[in-house]
C-alpha atoms as a PDB file:
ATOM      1  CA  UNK A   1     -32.923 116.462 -80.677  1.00  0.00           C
ATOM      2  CA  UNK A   2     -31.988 113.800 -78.162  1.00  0.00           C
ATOM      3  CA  UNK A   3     -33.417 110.644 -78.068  1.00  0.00           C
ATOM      4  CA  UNK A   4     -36.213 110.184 -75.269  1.00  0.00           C
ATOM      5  CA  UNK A   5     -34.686 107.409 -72.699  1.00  0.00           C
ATOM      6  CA  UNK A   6     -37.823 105.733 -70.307  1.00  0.00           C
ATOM      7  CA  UNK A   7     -37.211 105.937 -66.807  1.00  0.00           C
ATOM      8  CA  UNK A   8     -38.610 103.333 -64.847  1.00  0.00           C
ATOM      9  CA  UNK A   9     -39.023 104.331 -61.458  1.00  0.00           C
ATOM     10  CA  UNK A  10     -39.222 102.287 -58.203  1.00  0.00           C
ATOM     11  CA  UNK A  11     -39.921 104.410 -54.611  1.00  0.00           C
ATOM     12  CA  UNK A  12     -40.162 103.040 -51.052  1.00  0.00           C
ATOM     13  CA  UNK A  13     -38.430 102.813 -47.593  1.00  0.00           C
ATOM     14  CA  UNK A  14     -34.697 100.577 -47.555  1.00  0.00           C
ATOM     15  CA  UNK A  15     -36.082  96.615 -47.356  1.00  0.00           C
ATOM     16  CA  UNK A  16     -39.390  97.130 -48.752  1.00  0.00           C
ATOM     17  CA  UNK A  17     -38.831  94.644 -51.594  1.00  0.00           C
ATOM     18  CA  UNK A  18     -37.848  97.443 -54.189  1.00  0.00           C
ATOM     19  CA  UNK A  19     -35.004  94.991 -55.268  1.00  0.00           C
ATOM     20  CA  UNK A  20     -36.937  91.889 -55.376  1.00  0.00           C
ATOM     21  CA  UNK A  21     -39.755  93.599 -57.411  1.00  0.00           C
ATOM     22  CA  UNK A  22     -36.883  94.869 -60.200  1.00  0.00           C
ATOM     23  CA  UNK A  23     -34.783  91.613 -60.065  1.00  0.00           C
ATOM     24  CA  UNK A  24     -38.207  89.592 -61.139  1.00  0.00           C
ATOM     25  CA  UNK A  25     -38.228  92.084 -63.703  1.00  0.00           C
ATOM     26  CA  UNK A  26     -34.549  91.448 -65.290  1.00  0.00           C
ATOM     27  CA  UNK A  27     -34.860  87.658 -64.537  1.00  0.00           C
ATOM     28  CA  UNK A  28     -37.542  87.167 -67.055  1.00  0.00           C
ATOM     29  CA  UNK A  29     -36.477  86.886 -70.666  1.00  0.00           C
ATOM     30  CA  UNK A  30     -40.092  87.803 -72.049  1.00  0.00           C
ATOM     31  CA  UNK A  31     -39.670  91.214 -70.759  1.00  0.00           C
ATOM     32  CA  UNK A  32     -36.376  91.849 -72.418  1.00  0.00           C
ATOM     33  CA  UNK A  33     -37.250  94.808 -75.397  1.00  0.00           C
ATOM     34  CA  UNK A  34     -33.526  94.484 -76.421  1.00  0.00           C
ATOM     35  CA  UNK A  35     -32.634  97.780 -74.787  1.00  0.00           C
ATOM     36  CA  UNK A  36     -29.776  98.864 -73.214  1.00  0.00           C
ATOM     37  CA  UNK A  37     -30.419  99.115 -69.604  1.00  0.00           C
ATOM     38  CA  UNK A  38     -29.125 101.212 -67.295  1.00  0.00           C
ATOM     39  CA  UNK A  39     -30.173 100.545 -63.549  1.00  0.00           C
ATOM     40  CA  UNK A  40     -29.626 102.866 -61.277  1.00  0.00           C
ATOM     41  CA  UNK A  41     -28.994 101.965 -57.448  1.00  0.00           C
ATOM     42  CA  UNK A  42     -29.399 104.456 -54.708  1.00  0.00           C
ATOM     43  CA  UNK A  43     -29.409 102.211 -51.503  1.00  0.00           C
ATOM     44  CA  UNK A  44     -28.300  98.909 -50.855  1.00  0.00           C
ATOM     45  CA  UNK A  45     -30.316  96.856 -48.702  1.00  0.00           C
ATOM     46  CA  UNK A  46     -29.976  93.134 -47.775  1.00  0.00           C
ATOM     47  CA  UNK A  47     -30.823  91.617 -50.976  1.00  0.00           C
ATOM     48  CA  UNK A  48     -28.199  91.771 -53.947  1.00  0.00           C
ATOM     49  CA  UNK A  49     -28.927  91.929 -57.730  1.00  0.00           C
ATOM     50  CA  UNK A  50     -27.494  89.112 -59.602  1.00  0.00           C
ATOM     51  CA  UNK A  51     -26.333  89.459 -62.816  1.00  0.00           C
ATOM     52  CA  UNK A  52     -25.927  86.549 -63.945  1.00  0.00           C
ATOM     53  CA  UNK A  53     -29.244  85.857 -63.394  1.00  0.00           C
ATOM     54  CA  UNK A  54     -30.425  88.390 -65.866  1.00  0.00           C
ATOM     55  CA  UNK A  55     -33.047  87.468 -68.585  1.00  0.00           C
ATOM     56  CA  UNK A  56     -32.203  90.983 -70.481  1.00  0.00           C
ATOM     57  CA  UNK A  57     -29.183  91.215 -72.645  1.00  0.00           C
ATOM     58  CA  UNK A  58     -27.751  94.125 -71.677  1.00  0.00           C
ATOM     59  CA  UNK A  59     -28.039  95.557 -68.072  1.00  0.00           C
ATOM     60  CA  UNK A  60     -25.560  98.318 -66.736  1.00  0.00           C
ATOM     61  CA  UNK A  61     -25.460  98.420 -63.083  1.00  0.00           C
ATOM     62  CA  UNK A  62     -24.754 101.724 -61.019  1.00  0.00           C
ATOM     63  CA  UNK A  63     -24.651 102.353 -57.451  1.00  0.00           C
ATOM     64  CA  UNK A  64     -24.840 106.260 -56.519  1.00  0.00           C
ATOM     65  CA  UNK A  65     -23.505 106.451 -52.975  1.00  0.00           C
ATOM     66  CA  UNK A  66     -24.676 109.704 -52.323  1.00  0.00           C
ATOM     67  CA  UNK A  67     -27.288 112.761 -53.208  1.00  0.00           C
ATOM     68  CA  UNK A  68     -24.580 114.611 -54.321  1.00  0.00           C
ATOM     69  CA  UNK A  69     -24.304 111.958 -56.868  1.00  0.00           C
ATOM     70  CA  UNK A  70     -27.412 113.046 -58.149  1.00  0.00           C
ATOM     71  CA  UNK A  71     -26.796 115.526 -60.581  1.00  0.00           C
ATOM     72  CA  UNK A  72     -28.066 115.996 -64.219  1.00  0.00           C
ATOM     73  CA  UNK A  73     -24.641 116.134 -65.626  1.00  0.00           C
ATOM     74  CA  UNK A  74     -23.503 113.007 -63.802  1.00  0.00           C
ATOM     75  CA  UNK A  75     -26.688 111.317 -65.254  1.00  0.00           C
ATOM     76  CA  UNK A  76     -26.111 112.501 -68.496  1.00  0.00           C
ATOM     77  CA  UNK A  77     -22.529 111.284 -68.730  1.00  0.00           C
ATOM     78  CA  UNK A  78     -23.428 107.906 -67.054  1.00  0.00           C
ATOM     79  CA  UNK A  79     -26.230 107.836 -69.768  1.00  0.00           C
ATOM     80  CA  UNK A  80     -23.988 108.369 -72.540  1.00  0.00           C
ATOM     81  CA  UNK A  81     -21.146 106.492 -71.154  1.00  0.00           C
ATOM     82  CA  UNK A  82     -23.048 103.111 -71.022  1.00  0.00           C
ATOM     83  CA  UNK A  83     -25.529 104.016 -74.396  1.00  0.00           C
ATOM     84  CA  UNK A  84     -28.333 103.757 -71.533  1.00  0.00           C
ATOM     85  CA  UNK A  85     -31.983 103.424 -74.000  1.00  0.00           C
ATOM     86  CA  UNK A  86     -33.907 102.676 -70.874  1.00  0.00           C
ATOM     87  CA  UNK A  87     -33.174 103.215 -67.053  1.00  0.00           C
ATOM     88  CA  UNK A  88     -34.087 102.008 -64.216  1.00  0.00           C
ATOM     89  CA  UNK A  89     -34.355 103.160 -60.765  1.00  0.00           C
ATOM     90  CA  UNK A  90     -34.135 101.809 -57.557  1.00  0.00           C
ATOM     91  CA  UNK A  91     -34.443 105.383 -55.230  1.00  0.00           C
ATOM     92  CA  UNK A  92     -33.090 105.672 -51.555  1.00  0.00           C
ATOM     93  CA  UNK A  93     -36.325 105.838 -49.615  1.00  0.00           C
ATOM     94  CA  UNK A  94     -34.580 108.970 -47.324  1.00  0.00           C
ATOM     95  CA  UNK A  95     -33.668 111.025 -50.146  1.00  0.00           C
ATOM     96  CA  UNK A  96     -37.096 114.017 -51.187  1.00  0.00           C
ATOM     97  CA  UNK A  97     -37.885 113.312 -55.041  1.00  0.00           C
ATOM     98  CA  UNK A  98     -37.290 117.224 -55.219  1.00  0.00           C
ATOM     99  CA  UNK A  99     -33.403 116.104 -55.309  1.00  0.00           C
ATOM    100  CA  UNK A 100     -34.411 113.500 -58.162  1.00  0.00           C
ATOM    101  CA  UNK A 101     -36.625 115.705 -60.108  1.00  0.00           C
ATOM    102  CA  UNK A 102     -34.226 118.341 -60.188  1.00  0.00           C
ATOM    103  CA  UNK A 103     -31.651 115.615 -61.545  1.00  0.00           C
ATOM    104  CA  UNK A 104     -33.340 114.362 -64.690  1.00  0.00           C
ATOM    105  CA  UNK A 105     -31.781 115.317 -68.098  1.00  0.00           C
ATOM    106  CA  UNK A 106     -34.794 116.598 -70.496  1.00  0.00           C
ATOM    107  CA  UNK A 107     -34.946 113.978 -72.519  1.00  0.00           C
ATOM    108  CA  UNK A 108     -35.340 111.230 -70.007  1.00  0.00           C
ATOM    109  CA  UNK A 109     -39.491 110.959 -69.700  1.00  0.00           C
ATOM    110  CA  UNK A 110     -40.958 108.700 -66.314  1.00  0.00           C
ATOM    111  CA  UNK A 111     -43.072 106.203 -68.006  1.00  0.00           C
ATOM    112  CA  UNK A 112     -44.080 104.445 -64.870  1.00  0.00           C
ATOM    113  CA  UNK A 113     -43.448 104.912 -60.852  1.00  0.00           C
ATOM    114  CA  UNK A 114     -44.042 102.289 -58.651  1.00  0.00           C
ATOM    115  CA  UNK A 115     -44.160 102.589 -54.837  1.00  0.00           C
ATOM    116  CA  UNK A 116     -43.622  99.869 -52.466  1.00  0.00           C
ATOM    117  CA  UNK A 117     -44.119  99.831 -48.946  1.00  0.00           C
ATOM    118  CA  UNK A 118     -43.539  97.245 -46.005  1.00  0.00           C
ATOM    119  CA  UNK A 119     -46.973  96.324 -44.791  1.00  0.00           C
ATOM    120  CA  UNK A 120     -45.936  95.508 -41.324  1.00  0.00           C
ATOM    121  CA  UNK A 121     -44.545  99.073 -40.765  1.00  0.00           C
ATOM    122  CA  UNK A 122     -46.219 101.428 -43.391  1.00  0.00           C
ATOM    123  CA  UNK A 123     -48.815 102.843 -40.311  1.00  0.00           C
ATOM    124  CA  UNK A 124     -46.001 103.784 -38.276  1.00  0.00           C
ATOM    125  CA  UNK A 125     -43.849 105.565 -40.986  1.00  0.00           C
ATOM    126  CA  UNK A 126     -46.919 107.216 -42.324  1.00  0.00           C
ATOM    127  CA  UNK A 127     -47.497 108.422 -38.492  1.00  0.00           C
ATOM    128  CA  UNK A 128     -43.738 109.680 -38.437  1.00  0.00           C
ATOM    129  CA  UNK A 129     -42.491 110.111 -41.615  1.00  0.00           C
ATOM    130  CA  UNK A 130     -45.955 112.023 -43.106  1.00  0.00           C
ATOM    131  CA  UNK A 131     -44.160 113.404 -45.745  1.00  0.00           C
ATOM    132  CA  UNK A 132     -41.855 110.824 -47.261  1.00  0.00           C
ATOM    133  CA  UNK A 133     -44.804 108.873 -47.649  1.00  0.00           C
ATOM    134  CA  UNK A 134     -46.842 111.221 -48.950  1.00  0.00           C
ATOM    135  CA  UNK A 135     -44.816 112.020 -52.102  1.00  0.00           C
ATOM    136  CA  UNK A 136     -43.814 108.675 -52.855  1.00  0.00           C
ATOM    137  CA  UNK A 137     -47.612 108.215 -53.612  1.00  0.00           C
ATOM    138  CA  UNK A 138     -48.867 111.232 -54.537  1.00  0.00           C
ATOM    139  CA  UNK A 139     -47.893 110.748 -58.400  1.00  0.00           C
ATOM    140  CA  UNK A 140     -47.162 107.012 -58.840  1.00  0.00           C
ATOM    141  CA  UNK A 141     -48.587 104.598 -60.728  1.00  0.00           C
ATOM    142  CA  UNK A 142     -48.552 101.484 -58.525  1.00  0.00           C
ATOM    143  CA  UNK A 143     -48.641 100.766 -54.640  1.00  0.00           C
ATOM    144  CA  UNK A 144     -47.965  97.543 -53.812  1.00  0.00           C
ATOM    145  CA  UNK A 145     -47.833  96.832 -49.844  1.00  0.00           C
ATOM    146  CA  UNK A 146     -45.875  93.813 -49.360  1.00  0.00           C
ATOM    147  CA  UNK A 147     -45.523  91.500 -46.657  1.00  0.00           C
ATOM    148  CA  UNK A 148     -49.328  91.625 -45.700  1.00  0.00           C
ATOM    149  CA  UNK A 149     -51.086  89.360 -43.452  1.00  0.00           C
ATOM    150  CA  UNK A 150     -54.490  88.372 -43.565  1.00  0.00           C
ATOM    151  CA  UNK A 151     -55.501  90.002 -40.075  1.00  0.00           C
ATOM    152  CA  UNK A 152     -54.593  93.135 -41.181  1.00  0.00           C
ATOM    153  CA  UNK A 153     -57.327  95.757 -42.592  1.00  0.00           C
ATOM    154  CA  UNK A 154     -57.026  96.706 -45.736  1.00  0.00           C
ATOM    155  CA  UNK A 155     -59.272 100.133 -45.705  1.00  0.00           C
ATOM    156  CA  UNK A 156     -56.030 101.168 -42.673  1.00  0.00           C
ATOM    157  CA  UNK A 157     -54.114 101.143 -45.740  1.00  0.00           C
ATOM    158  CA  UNK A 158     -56.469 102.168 -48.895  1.00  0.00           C
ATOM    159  CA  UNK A 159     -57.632 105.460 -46.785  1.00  0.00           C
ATOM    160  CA  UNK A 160     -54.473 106.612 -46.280  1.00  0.00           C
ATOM    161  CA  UNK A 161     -53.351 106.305 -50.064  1.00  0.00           C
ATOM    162  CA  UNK A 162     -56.691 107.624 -51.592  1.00  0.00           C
ATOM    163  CA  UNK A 163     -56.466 110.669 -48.490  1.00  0.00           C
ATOM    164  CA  UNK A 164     -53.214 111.320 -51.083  1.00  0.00           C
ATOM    165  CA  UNK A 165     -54.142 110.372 -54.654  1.00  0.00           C
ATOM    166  CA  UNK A 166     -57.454 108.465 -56.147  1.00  0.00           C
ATOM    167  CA  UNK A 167     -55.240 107.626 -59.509  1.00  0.00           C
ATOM    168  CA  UNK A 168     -52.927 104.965 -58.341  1.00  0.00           C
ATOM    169  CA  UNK A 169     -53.562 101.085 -58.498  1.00  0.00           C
ATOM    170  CA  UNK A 170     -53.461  99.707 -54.660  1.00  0.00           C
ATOM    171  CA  UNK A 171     -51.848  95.471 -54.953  1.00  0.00           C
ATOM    172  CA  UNK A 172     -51.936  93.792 -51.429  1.00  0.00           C
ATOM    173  CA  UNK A 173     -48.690  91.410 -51.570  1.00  0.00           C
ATOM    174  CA  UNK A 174     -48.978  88.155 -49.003  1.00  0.00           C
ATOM    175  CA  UNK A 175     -46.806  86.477 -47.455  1.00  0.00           C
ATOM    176  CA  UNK A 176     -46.349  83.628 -49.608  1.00  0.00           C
ATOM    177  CA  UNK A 177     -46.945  85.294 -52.427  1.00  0.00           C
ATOM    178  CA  UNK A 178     -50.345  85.606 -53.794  1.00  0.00           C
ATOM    179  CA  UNK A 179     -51.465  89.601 -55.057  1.00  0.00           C
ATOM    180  CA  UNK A 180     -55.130  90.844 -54.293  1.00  0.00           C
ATOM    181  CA  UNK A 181     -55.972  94.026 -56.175  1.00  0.00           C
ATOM    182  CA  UNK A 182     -57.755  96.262 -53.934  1.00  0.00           C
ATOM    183  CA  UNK A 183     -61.376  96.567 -54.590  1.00  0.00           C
ATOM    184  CA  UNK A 184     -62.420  99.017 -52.358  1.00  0.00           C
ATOM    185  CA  UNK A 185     -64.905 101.517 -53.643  1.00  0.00           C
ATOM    186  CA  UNK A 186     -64.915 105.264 -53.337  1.00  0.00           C
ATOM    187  CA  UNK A 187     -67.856 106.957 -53.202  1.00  0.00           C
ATOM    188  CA  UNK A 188     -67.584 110.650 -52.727  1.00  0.00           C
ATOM    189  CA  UNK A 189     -68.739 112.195 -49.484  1.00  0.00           C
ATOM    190  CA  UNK A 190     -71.738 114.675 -51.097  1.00  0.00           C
ATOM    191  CA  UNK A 191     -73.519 113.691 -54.595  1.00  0.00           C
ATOM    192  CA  UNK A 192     -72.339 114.673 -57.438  1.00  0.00           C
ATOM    193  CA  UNK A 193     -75.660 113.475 -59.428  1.00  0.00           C
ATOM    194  CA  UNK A 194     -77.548 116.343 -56.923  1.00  0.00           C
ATOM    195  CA  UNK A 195     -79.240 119.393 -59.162  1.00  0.00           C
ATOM    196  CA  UNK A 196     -76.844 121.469 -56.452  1.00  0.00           C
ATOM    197  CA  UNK A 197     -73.827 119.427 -55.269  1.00  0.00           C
ATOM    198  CA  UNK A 198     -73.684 120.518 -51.887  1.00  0.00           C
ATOM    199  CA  UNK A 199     -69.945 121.244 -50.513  1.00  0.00           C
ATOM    200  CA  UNK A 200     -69.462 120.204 -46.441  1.00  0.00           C
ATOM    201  CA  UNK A 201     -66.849 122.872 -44.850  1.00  0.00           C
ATOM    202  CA  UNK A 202     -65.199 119.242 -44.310  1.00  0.00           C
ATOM    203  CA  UNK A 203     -65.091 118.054 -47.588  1.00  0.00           C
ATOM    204  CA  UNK A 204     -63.623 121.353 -49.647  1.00  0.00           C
ATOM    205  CA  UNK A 205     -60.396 119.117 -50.393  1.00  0.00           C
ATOM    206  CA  UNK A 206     -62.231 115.939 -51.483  1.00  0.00           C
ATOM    207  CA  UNK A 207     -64.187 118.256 -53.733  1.00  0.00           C
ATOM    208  CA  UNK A 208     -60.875 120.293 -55.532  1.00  0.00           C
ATOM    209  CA  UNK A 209     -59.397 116.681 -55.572  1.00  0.00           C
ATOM    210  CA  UNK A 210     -61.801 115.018 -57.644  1.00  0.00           C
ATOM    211  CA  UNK A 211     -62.979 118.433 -59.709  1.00  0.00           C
ATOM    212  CA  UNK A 212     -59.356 118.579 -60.682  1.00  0.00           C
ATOM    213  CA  UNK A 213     -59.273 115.009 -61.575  1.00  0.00           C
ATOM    214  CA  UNK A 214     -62.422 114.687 -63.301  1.00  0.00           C
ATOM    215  CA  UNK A 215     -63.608 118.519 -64.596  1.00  0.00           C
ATOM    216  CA  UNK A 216     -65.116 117.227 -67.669  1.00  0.00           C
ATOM    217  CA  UNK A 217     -67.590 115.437 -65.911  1.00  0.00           C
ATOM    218  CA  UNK A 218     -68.379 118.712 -63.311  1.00  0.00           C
ATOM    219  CA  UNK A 219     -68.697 120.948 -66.139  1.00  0.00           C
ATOM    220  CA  UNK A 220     -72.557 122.102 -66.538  1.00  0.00           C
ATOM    221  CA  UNK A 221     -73.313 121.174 -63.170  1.00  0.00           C
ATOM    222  CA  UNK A 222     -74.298 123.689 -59.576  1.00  0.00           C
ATOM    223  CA  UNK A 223     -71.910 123.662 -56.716  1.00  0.00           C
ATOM    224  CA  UNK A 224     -72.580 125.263 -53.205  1.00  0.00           C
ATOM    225  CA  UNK A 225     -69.193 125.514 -51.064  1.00  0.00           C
ATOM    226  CA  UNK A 226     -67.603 128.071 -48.441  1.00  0.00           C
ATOM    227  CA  UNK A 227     -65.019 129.714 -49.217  1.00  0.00           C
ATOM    228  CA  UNK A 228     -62.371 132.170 -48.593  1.00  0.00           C
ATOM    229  CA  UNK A 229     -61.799 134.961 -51.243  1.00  0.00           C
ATOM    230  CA  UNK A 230     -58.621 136.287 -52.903  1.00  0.00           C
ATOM    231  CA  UNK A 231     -58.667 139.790 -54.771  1.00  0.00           C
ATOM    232  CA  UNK A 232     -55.828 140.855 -57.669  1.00  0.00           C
ATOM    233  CA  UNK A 233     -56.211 143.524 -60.089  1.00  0.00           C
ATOM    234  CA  UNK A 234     -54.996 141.188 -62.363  1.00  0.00           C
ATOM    235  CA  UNK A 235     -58.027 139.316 -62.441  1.00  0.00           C
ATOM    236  CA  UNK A 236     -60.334 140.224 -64.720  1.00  0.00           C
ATOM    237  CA  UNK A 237     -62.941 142.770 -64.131  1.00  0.00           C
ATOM    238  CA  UNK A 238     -65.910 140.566 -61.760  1.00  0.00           C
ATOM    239  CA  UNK A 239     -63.864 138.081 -61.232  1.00  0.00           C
ATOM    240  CA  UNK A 240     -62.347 137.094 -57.557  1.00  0.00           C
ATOM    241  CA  UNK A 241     -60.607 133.367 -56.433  1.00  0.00           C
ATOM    242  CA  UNK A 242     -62.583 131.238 -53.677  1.00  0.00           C
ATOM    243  CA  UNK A 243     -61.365 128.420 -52.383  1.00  0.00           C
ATOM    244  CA  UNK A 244     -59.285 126.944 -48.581  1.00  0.00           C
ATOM    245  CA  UNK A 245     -56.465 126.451 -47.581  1.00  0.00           C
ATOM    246  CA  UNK A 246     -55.616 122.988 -48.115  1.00  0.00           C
ATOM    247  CA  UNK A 247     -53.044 120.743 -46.437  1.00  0.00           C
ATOM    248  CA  UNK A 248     -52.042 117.762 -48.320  1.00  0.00           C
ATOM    249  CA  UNK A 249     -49.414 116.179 -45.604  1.00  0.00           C
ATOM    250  CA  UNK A 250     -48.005 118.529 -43.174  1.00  0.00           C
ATOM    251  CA  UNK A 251     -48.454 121.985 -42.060  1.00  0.00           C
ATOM    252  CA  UNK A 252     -45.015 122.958 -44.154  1.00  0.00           C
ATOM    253  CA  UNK A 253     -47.324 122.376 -47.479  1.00  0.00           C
ATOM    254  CA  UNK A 254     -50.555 124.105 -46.673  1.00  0.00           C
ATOM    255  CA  UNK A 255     -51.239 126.147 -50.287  1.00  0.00           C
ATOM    256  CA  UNK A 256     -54.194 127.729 -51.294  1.00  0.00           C
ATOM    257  CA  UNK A 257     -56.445 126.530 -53.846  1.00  0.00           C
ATOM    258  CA  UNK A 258     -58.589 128.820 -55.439  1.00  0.00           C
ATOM    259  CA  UNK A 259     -61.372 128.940 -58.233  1.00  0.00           C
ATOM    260  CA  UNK A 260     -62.007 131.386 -60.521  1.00  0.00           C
ATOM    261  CA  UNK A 261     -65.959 132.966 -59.602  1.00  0.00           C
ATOM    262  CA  UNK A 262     -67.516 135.562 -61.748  1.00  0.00           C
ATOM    263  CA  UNK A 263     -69.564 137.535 -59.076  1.00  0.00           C
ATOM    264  CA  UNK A 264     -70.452 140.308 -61.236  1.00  0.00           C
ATOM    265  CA  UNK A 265     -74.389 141.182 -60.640  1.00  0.00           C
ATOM    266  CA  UNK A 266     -74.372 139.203 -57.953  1.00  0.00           C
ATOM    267  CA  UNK A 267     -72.215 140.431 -54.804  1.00  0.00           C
ATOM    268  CA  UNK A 268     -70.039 143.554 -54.872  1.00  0.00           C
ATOM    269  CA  UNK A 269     -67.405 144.797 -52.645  1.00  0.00           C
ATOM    270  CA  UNK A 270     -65.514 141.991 -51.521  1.00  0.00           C
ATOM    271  CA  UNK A 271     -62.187 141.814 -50.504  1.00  0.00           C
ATOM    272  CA  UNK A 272     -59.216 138.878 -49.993  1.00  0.00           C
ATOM    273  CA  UNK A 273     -59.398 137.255 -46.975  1.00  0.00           C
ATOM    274  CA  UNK A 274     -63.838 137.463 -47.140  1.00  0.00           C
ATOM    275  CA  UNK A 275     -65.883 134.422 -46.274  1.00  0.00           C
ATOM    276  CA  UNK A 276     -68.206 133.801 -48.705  1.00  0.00           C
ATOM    277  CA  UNK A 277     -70.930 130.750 -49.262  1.00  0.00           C
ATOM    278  CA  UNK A 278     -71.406 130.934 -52.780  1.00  0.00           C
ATOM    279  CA  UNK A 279     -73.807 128.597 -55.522  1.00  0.00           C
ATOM    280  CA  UNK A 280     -72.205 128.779 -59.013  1.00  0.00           C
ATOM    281  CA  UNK A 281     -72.517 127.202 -62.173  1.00  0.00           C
ATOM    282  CA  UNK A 282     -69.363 125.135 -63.417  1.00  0.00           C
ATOM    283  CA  UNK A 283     -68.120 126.323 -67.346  1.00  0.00           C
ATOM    284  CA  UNK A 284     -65.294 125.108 -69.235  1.00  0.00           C
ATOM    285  CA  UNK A 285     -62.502 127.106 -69.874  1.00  0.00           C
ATOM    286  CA  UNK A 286     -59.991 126.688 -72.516  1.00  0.00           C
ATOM    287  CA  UNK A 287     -56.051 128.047 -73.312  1.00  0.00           C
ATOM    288  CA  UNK A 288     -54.276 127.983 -76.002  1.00  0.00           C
ATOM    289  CA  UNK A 289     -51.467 125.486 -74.322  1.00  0.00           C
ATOM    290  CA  UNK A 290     -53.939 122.977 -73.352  1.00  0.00           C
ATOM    291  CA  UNK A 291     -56.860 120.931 -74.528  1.00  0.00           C
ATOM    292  CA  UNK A 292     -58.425 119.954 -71.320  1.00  0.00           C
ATOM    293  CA  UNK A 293     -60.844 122.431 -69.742  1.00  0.00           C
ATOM    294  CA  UNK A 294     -60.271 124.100 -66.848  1.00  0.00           C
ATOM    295  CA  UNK A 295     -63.304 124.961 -64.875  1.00  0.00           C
ATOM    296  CA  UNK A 296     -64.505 128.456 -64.187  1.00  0.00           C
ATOM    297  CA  UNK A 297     -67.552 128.952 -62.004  1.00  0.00           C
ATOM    298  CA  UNK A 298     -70.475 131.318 -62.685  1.00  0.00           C
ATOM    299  CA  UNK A 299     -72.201 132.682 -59.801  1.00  0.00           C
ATOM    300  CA  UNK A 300     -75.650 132.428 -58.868  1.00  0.00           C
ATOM    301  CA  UNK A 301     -75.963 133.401 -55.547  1.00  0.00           C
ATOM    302  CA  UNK A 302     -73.552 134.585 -52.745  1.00  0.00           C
ATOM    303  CA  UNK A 303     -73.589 136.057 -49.886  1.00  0.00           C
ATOM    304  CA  UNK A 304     -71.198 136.957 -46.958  1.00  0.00           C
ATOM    305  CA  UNK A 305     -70.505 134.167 -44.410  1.00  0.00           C
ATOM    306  CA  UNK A 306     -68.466 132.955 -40.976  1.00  0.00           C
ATOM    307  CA  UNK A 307     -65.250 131.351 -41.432  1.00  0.00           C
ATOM    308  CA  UNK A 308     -65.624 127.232 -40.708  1.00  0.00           C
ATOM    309  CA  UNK A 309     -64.586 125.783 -37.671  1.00  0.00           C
ATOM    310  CA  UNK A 310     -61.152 124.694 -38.927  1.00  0.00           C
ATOM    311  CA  UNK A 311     -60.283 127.346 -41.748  1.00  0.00           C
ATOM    312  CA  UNK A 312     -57.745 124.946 -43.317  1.00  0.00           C
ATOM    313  CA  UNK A 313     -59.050 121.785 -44.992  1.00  0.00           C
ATOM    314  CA  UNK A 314     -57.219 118.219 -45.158  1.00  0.00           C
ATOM    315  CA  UNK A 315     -58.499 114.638 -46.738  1.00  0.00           C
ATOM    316  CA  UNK A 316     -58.979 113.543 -42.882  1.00  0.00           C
END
């Protein structure tokens, strides 16, 4: 078997301070593991890595001047080539992480991805560019909006990252240099602590956001939501899927999100496409590929109801 090689992963829009952010890294000494490094370079912007600067031992520098650069053989070979234990990556901020995803040789495992962002023009690329800057938070680690001033409001910025993922660690950078954690707290719109958590037609997404995130702690509980229903003979027999269609970004990534509802004993004869409001108990499920539960709702009461006013759901 191949040897796992750490990736290292740094996202965000050309002069953001991705390069600053990685050269503190190589500058210091203490954070050298005695690796090889290979860093990898997708855009050049104004500021310049220097080498000679470098605290780490051993850092291989390589600039890909194009997507079609990107390719998991060229990786490999550059990987090989240089003896790469550990790489780096600074990614061009106009290239989708579908083209980088679909680059990555098996063995090379994302250990940590860091987005960064230019405070004084995030809220107009979010406005315009919805999508870039939706996946370049969606699954990182870090986001750390630099340049920030102290007039600006920081819940402009934390609602638009936790409208896209409630996982990440938010880092307000100021001008001059001192880092604020954000501290903002996130209640959920309805109460989870209710003996029936009551599900707003508004808040379906916030509700398959956080159930997915944190099922162990739904399991045992009573929902009530509205829902849409989905119907396959695969399914097994009382079983249908209810759920919305939910759009993350942009309408190009609307997807449905379904749950599986035993209704048998308690509504019959419904089809896909039926609105239903529907009170259920949540259960654990388990597979024999995974060992976290996957929930599975039980029915209590349903009956047939009018589609909401806006049949698809967002985090807005």
């Amino acid at each position: 078997m191949q040897q796992e090689i750490f990736v290292h992963l740094f996202l965000g829009f050309l002069d953001a301070g991705k390069t600053r952010l990685i050269k503190e890294i190589l500058e210091d000494p203490a954070k050298d593991t005695g690796e090889r490094i290979m860093l990898v370079v997708c855009e050049e912007g104004e500021e310049e890595y220097e080498p000679d600067k470098f605290g780490f031992a051993s850092v291989t520098k390589i600039t890909l001047e194009s997507k079609q650069e990107l390719t998991l053989q060229n990786l490999k070979t550059l990987a090989e080539k240089h003896g790469a234990q550990r790489v780096i990556i600074e990614y061009n901020g106009m290239w989708e992480l579908e083209t980088l995803a679909g680059s990555l040789p098996g063995n090379w495992i994302i250990q940590e991805v860091v987005s960064i962002f230019d405070a004084t023009t995030f809220l107009s690329y979010n406005q315009n560019m919805r999508q870039l800057v939706f996946e370049k938070i969606v699954n990182c680690d870090r986001v750390i909006f630099n340049r920030f001033k102290g007039e600006y409001a920081k819940m402009d910025y934390h609602k638009i990252v936790r409208g896209i993922s409630r996982q990440n660690r938010i880092e307000y950078e100021y001008l001059g240099g001192k880092v604020e954690e954000d501290d903002i707290e996130d209640p959920m719109p309805f109460d989870v602590n209710a003996p029936v958590i009551e599900i707003a037609d508004k808040d379906f997404a916030w509700f398959i956001s956080d159930l997915e995130e944190k099922t162990s702690q739904y399991i045992g509980k009573t929902v009530s939501f509205k829902g849409v229903a989905a119907v396959n003979k695969k399914m097994p027999k009382g079983y249908i899927a209810l759920g919305r269609f939910i759009m993350n970004c942009c309408a190009e990534d609307i997807q449905y999100y379904g749950l599986p509802v035993k209704t048998e004993g308690v509504i019959s004869g419904v089809q896909s496409y039926d609105w239903l409001t529907v009170t259920a108990k949540i259960e654990a499920k388990y597979n024999s590929a995974e060992r976290v539960p996957r929930p599975v709702l039980v029915a209590l009461e349903a009956r047939r109801a009018e589609p909401p006013e806006e049949e698809v759901a967002t985090f807005y």
